[in-house]
N, C-alpha and C. Protein backbone atom coordinates (compact mmCIF):
# COMPACT_ATOMS: atom_id res chain seq x y z
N UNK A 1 135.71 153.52 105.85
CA UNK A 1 135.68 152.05 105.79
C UNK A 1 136.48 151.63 104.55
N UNK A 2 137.46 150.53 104.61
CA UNK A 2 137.88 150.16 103.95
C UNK A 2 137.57 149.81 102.39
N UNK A 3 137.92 149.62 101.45
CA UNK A 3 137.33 149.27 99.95
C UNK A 3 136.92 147.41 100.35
N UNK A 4 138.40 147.02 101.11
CA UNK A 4 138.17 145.14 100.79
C UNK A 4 137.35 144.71 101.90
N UNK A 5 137.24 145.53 102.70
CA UNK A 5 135.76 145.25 104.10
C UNK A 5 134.57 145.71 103.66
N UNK A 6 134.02 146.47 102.52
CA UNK A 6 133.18 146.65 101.68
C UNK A 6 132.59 145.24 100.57
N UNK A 7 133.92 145.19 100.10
CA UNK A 7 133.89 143.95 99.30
C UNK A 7 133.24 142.74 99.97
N UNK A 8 133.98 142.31 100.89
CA UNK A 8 133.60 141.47 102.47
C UNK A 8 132.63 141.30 102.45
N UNK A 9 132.08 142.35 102.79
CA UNK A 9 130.26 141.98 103.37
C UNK A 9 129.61 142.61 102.15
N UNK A 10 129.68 142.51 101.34
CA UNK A 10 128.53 142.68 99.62
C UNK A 10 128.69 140.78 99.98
N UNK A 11 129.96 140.46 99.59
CA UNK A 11 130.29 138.67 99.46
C UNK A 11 129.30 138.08 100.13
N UNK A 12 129.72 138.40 101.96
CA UNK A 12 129.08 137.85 102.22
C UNK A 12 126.88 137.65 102.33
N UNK A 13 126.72 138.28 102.41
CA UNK A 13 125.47 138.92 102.31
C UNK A 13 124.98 138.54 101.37
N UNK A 14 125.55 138.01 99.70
CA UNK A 14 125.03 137.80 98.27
C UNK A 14 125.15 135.88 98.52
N UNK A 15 126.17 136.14 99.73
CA UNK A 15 126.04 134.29 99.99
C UNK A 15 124.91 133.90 100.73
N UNK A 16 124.53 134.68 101.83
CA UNK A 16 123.51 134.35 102.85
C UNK A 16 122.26 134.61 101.87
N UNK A 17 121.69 135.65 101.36
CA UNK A 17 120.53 135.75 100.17
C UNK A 17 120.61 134.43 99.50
N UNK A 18 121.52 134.14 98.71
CA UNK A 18 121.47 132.54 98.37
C UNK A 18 121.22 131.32 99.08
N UNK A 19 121.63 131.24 100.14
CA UNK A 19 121.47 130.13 100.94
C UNK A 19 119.70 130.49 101.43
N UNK A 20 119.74 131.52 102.03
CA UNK A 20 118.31 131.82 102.08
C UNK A 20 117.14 131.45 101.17
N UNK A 21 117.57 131.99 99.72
CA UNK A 21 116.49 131.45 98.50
C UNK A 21 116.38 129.88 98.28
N UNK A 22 117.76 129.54 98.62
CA UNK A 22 117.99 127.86 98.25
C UNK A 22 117.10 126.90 99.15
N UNK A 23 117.68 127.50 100.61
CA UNK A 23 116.46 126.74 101.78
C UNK A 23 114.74 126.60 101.59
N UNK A 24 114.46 128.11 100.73
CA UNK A 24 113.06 128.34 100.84
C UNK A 24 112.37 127.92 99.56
N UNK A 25 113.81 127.38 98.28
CA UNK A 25 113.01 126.81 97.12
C UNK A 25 112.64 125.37 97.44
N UNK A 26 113.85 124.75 98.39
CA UNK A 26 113.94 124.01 98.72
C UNK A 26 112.76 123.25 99.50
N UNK A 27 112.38 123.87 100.32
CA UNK A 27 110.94 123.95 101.57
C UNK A 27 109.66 124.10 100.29
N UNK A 28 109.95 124.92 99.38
CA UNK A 28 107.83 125.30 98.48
C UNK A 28 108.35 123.55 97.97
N UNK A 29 109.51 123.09 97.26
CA UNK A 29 109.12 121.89 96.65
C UNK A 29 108.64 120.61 97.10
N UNK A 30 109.34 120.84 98.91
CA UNK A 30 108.98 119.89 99.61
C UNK A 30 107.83 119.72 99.97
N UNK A 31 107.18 121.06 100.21
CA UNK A 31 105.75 120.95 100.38
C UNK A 31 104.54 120.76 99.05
N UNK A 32 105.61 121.39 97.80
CA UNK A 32 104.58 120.83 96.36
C UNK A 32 104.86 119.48 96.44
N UNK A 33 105.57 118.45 96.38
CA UNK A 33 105.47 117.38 96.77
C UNK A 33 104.49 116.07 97.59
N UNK A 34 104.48 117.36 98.98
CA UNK A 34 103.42 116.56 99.86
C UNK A 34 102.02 116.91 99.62
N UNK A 35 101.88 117.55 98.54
CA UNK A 35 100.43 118.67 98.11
C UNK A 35 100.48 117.44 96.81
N UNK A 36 101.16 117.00 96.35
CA UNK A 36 100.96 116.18 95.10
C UNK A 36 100.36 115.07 95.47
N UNK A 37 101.08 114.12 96.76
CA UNK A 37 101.15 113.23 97.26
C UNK A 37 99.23 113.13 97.92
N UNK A 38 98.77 114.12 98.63
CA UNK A 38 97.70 114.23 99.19
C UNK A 38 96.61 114.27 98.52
N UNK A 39 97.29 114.79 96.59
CA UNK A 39 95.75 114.80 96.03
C UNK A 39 95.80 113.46 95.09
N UNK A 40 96.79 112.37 95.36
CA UNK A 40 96.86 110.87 94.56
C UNK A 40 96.21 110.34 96.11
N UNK A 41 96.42 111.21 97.31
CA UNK A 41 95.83 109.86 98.05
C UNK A 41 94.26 110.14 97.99
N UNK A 42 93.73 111.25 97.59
CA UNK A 42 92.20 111.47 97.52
C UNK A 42 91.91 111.35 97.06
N UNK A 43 92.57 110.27 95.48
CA UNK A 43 91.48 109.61 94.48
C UNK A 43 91.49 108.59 95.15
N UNK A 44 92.62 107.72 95.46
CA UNK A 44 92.98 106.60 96.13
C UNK A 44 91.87 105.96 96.59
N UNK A 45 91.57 106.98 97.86
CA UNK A 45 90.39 106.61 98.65
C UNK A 45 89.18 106.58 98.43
N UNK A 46 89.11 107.87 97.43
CA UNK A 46 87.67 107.52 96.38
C UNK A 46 87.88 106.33 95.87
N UNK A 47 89.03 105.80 95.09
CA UNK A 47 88.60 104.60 94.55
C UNK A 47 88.33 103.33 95.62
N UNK A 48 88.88 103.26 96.83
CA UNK A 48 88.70 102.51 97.32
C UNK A 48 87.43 102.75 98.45
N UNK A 49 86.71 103.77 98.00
CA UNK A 49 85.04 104.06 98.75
C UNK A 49 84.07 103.03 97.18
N UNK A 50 84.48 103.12 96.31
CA UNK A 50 83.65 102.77 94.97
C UNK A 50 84.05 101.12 95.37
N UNK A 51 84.72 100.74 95.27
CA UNK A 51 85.01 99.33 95.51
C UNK A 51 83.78 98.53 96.18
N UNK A 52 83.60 98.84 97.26
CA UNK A 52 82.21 97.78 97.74
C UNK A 52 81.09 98.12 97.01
N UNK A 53 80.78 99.14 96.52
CA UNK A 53 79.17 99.16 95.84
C UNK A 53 79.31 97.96 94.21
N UNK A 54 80.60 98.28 94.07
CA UNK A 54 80.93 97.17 92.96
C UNK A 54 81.03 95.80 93.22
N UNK A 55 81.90 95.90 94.16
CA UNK A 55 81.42 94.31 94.34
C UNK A 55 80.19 93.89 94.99
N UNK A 56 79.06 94.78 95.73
CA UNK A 56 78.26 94.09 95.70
C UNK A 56 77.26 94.10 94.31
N UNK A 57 77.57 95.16 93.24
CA UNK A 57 76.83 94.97 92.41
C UNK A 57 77.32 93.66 91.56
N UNK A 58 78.47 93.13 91.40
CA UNK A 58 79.16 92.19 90.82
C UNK A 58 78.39 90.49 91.09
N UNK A 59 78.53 90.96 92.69
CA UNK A 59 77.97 89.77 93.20
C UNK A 59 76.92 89.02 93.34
N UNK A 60 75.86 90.17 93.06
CA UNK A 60 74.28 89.25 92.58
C UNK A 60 74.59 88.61 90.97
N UNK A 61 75.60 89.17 90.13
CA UNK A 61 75.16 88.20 88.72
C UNK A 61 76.63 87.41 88.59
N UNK A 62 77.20 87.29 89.82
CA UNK A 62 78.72 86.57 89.53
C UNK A 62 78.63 86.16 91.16
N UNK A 63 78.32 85.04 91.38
CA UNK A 63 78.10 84.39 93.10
C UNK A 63 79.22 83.16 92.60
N UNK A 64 79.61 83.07 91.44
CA UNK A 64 80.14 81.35 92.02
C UNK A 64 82.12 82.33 91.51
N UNK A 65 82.13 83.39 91.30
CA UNK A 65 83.18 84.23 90.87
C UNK A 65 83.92 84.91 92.44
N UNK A 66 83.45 83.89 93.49
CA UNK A 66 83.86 84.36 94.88
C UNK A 66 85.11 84.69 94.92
N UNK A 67 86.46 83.65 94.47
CA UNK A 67 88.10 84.41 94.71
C UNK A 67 87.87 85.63 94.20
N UNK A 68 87.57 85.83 92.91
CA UNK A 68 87.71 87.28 92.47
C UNK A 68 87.43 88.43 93.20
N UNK A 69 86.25 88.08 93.74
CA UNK A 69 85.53 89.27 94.23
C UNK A 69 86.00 89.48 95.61
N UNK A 70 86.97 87.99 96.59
CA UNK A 70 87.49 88.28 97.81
C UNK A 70 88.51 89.00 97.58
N UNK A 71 89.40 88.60 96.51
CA UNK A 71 90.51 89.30 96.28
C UNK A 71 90.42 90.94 96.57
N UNK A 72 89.45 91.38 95.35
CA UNK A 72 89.25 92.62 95.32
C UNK A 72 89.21 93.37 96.74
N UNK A 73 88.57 92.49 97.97
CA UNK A 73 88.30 92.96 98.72
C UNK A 73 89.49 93.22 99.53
N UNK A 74 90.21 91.82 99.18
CA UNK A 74 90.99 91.79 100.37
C UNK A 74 92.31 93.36 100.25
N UNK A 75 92.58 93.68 98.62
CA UNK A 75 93.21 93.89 98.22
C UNK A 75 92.87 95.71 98.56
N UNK A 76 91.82 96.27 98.80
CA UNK A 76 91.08 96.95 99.31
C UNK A 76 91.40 97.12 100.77
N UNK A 77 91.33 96.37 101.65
CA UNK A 77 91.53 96.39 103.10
C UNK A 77 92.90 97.03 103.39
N UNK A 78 93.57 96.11 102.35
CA UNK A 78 95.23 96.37 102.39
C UNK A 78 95.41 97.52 102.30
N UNK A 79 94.85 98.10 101.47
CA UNK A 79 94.93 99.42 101.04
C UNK A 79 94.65 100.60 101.85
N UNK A 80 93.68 100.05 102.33
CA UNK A 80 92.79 101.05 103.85
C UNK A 80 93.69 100.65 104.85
N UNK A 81 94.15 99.52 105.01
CA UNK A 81 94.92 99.89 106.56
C UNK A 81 96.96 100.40 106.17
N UNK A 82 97.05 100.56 105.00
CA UNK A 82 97.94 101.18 104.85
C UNK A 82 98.52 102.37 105.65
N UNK A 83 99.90 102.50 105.90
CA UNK A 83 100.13 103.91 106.85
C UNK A 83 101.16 104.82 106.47
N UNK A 84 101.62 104.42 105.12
CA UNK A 84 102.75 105.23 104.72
C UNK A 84 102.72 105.66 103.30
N UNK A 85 103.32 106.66 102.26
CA UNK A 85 102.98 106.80 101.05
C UNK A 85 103.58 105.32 100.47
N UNK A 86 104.76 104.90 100.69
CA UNK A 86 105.21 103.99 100.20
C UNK A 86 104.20 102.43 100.10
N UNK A 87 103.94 102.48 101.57
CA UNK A 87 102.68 101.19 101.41
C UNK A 87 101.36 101.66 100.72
N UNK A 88 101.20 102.45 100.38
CA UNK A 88 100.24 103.03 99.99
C UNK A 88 100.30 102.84 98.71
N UNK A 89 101.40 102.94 97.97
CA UNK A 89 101.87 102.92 96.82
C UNK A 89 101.92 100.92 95.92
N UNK A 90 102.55 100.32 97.38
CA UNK A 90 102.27 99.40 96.78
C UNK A 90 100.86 98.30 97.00
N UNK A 91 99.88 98.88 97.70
CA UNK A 91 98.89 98.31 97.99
C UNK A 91 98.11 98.93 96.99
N UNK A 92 98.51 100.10 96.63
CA UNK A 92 97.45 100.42 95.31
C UNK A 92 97.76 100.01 94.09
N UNK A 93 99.06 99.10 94.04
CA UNK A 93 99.47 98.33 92.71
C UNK A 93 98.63 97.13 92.69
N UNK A 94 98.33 96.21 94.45
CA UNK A 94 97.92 95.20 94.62
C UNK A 94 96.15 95.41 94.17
N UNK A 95 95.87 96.48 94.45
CA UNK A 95 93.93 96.61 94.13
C UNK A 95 93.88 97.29 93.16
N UNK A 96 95.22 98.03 91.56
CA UNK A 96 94.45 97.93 90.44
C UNK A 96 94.75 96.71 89.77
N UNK A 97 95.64 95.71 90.49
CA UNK A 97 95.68 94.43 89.54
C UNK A 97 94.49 93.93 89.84
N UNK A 98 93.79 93.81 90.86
CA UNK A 98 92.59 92.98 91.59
C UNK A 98 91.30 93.50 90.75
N UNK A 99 91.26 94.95 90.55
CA UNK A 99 90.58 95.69 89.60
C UNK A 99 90.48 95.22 88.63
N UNK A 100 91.60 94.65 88.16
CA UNK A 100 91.35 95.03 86.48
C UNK A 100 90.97 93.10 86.15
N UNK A 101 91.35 92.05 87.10
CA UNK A 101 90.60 91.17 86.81
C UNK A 101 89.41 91.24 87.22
N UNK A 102 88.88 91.89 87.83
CA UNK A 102 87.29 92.13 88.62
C UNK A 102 86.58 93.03 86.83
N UNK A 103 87.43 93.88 86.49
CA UNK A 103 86.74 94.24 85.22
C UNK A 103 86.63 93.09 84.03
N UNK A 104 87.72 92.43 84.41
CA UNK A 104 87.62 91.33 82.60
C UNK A 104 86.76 90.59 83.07
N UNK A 105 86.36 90.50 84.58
CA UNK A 105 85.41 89.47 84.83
C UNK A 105 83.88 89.40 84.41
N UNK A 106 83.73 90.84 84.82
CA UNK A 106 82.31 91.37 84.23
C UNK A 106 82.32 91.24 82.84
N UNK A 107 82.96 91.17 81.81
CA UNK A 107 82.13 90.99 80.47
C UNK A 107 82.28 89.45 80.22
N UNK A 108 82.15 88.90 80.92
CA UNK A 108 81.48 87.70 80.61
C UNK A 108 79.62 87.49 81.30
N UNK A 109 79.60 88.81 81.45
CA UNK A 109 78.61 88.51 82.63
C UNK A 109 77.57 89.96 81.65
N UNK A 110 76.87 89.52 80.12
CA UNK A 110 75.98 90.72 79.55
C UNK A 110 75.13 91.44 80.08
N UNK A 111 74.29 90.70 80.91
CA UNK A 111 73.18 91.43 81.69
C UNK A 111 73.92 92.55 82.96
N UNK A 112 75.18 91.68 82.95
CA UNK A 112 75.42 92.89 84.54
C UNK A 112 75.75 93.82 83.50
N UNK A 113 76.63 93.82 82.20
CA UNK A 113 77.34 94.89 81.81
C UNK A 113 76.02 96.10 81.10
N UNK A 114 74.60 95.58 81.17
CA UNK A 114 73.57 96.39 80.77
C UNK A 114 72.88 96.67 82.57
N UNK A 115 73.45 96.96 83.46
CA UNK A 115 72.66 97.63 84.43
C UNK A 115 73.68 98.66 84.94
N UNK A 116 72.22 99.91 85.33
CA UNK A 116 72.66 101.04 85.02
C UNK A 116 73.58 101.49 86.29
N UNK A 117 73.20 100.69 87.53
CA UNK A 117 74.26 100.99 88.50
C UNK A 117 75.75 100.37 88.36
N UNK A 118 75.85 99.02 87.78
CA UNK A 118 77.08 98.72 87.47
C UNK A 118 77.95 99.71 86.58
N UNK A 119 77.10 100.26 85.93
CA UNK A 119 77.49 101.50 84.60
C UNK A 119 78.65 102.21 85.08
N UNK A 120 77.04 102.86 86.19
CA UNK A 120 77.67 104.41 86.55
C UNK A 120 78.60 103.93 87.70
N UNK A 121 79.02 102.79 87.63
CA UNK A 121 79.93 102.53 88.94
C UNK A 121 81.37 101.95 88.27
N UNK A 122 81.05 101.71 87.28
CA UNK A 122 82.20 101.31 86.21
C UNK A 122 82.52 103.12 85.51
N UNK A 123 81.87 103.82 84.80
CA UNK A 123 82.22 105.08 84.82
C UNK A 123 83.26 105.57 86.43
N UNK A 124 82.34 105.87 87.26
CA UNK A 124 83.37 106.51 88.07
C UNK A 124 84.43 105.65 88.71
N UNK A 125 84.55 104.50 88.56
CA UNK A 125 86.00 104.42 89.05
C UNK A 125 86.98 104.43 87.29
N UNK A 126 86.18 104.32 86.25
CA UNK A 126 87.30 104.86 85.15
C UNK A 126 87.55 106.04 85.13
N UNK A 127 87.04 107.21 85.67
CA UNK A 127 87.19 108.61 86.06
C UNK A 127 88.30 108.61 87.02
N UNK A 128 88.19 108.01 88.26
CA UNK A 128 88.73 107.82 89.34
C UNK A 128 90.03 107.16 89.01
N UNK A 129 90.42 106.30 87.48
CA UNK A 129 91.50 105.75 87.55
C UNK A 129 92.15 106.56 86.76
N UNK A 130 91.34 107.59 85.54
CA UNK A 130 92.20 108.92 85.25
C UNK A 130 93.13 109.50 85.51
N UNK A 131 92.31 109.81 86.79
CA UNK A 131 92.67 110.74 87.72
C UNK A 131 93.93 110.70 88.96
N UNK A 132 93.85 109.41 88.94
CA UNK A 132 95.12 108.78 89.54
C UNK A 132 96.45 109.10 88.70
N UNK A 133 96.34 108.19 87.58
CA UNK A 133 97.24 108.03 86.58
C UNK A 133 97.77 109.42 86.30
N UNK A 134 97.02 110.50 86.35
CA UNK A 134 97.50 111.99 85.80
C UNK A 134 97.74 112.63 86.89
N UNK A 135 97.37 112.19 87.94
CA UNK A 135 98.39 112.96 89.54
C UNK A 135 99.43 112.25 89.58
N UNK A 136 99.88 110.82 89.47
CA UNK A 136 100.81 110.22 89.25
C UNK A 136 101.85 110.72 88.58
N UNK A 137 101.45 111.36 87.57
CA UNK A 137 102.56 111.84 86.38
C UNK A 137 102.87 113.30 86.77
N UNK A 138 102.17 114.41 87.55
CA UNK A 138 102.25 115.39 88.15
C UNK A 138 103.06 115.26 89.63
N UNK A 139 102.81 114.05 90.52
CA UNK A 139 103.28 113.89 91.45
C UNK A 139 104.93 113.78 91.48
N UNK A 140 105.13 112.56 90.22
CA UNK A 140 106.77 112.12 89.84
C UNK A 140 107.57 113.26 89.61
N UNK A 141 106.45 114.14 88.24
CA UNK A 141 107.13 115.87 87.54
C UNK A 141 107.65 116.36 89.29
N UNK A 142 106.64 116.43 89.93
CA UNK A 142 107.49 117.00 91.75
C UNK A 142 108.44 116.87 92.27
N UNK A 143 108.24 115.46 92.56
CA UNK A 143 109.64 114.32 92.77
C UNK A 143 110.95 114.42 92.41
N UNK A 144 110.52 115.09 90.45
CA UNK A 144 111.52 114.90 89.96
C UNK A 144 112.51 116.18 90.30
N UNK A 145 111.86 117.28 90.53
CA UNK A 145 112.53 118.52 90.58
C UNK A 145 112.91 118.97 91.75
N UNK A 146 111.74 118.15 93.06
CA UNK A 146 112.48 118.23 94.25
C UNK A 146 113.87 117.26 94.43
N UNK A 147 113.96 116.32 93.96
CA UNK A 147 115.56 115.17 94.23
C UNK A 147 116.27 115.72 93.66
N UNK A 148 116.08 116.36 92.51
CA UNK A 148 117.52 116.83 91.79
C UNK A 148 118.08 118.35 92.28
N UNK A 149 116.59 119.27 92.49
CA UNK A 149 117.31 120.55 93.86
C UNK A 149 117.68 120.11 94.89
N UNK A 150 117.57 118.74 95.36
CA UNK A 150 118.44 118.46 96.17
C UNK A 150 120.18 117.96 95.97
N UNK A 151 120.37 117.45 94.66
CA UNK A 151 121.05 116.61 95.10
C UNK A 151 122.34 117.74 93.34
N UNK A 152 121.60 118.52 93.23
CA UNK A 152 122.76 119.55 91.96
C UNK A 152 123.56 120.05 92.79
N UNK A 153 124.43 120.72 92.34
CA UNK A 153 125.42 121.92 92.70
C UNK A 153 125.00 123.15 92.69
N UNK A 154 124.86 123.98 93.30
CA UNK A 154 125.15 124.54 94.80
C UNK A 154 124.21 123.64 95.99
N UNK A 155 123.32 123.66 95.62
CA UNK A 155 122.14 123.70 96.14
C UNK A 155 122.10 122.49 97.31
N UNK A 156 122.80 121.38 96.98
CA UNK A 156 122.90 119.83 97.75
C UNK A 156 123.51 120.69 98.87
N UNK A 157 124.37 121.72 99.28
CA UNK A 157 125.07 122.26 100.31
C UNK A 157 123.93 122.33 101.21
N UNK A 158 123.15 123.17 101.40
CA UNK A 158 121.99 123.45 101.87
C UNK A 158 121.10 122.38 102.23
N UNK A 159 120.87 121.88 101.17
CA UNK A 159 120.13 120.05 101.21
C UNK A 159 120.44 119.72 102.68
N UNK A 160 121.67 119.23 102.42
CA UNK A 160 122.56 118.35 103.02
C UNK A 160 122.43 118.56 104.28
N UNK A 161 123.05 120.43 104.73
CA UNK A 161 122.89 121.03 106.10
C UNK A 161 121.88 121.06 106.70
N UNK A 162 120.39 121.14 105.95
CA UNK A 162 119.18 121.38 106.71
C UNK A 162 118.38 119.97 106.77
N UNK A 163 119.15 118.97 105.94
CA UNK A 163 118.50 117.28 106.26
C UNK A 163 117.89 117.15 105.35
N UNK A 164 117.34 117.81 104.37
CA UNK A 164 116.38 117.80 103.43
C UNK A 164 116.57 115.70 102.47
N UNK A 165 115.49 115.23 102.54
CA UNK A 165 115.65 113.78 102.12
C UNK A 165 115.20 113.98 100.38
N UNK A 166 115.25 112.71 99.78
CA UNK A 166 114.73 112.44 98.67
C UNK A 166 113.26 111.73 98.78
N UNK A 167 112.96 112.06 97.78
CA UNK A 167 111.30 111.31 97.68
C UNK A 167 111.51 110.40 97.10
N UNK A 168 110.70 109.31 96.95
CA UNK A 168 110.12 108.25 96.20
C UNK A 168 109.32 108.29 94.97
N UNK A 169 109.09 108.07 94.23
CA UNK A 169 108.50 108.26 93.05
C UNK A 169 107.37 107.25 93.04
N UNK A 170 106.27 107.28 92.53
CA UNK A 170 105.22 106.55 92.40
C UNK A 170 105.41 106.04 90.76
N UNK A 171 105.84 104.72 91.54
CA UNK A 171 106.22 103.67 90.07
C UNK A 171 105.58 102.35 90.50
N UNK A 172 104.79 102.10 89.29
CA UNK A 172 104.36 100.84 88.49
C UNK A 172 104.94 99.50 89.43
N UNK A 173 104.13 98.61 90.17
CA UNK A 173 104.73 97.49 90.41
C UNK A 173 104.93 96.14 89.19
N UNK A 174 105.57 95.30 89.97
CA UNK A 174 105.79 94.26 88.72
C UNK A 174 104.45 93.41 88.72
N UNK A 175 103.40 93.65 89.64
CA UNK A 175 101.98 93.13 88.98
C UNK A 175 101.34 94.00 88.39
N UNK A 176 101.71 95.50 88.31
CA UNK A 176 100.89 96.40 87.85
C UNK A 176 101.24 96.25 85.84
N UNK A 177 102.59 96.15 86.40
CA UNK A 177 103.15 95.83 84.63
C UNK A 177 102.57 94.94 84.02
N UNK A 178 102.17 93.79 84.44
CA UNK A 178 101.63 92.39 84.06
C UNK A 178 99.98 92.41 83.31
N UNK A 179 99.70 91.70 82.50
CA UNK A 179 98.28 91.78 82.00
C UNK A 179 97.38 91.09 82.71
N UNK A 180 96.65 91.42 83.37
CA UNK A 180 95.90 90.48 84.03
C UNK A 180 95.86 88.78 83.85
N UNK A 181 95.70 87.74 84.10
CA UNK A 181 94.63 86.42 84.14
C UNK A 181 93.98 86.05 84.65
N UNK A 182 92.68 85.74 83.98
CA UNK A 182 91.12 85.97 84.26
C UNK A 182 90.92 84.40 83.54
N UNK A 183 90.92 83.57 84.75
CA UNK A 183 90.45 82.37 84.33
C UNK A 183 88.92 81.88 84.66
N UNK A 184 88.22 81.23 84.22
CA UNK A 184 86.93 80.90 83.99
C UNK A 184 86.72 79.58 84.42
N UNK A 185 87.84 78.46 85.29
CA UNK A 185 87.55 77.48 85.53
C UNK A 185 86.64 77.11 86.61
């Protein structure tokens, strides 16, 4: 056998091993991705299982605080009938803004902020909003390393051929940026 038909197929063969590794780094990130994505939607939904025990605990010492507490709800529903990461993403911008005036609301309200179920129901969704926030930042770290193995040199070749898309990043809406207002009129 020839020396340059030797050469030939080492070449080719060290190309196919590459394309091979590239497809299959390609595929673990896509799936660390959707593994990131699945454990922000299982606080998600914890937080939005905690939501009604709060507002009904809200609502025996805050009855005339009704927008607030519809909001919350409504903002909640939205959230539950969501069907995509993306709506998902921004319906959970819409119920921690709704949140976080539903929280400034309660300290005007001393006696609710001394009962022990409002407590432990204010504890776990501040657990629950942890926990978001730090899959969030684990989810993006994903994001970030799956878009760019997609989209560097060599590697976009492969991308490109097998369809491989970009993700979305779980970013901050422009009410999430905003400080709440919690009016008292």
């Amino acid at each position: 056998m020839p020396i340059w038909l030797i050469v030939i197929i080492v070449i080719v063969v060290l190309i196919l091993l590459w394309a091979f590794s590239t497809y299959n780094s390609l595929v673990v990130l896509r799936n660390r991705v959707k593994d990131q994505w699945a454990q922000i939607d299982v606080q998600l939904k914890r937080r939005a299982d905690l939501i009604p025990n709060l507002v009904e605990t809200i609502k025996g010492y805050a009855k005339h605080e009704k927008s607030t507490l519809e909001d919350v709800v409504k903002a909640r529903n939205t959230f539950a009938s969501a069907k995509t990461p993306e709506d998902e993403m921004k319906a959970s911008g819409e119920l921690t803004q709704a949140l976080s005036r539903l929280m400034v609301l309660s300290e005007s309200y001393p006696e609710l902020k001394a009962n022990q179920n409002f407590l432990s129901l204010q504890n776990d969704l501040k657990d629950c909003e942890d926990k978001i926030s730090t899959m969030r930042q684990f989810y993006n770290d994903t994001v970030l390393k799956y878009n760019n193995k997609i989209e560097v040199i060599p590697s976009n070749i492969i991308a490109s051929i097998a369809h491989f898309k970009k993700e979305a990043f779980f970013e901050a809406t422009g009410e999430e940026r905003n400080v709440p207002k919690v009016s008292f009129e």
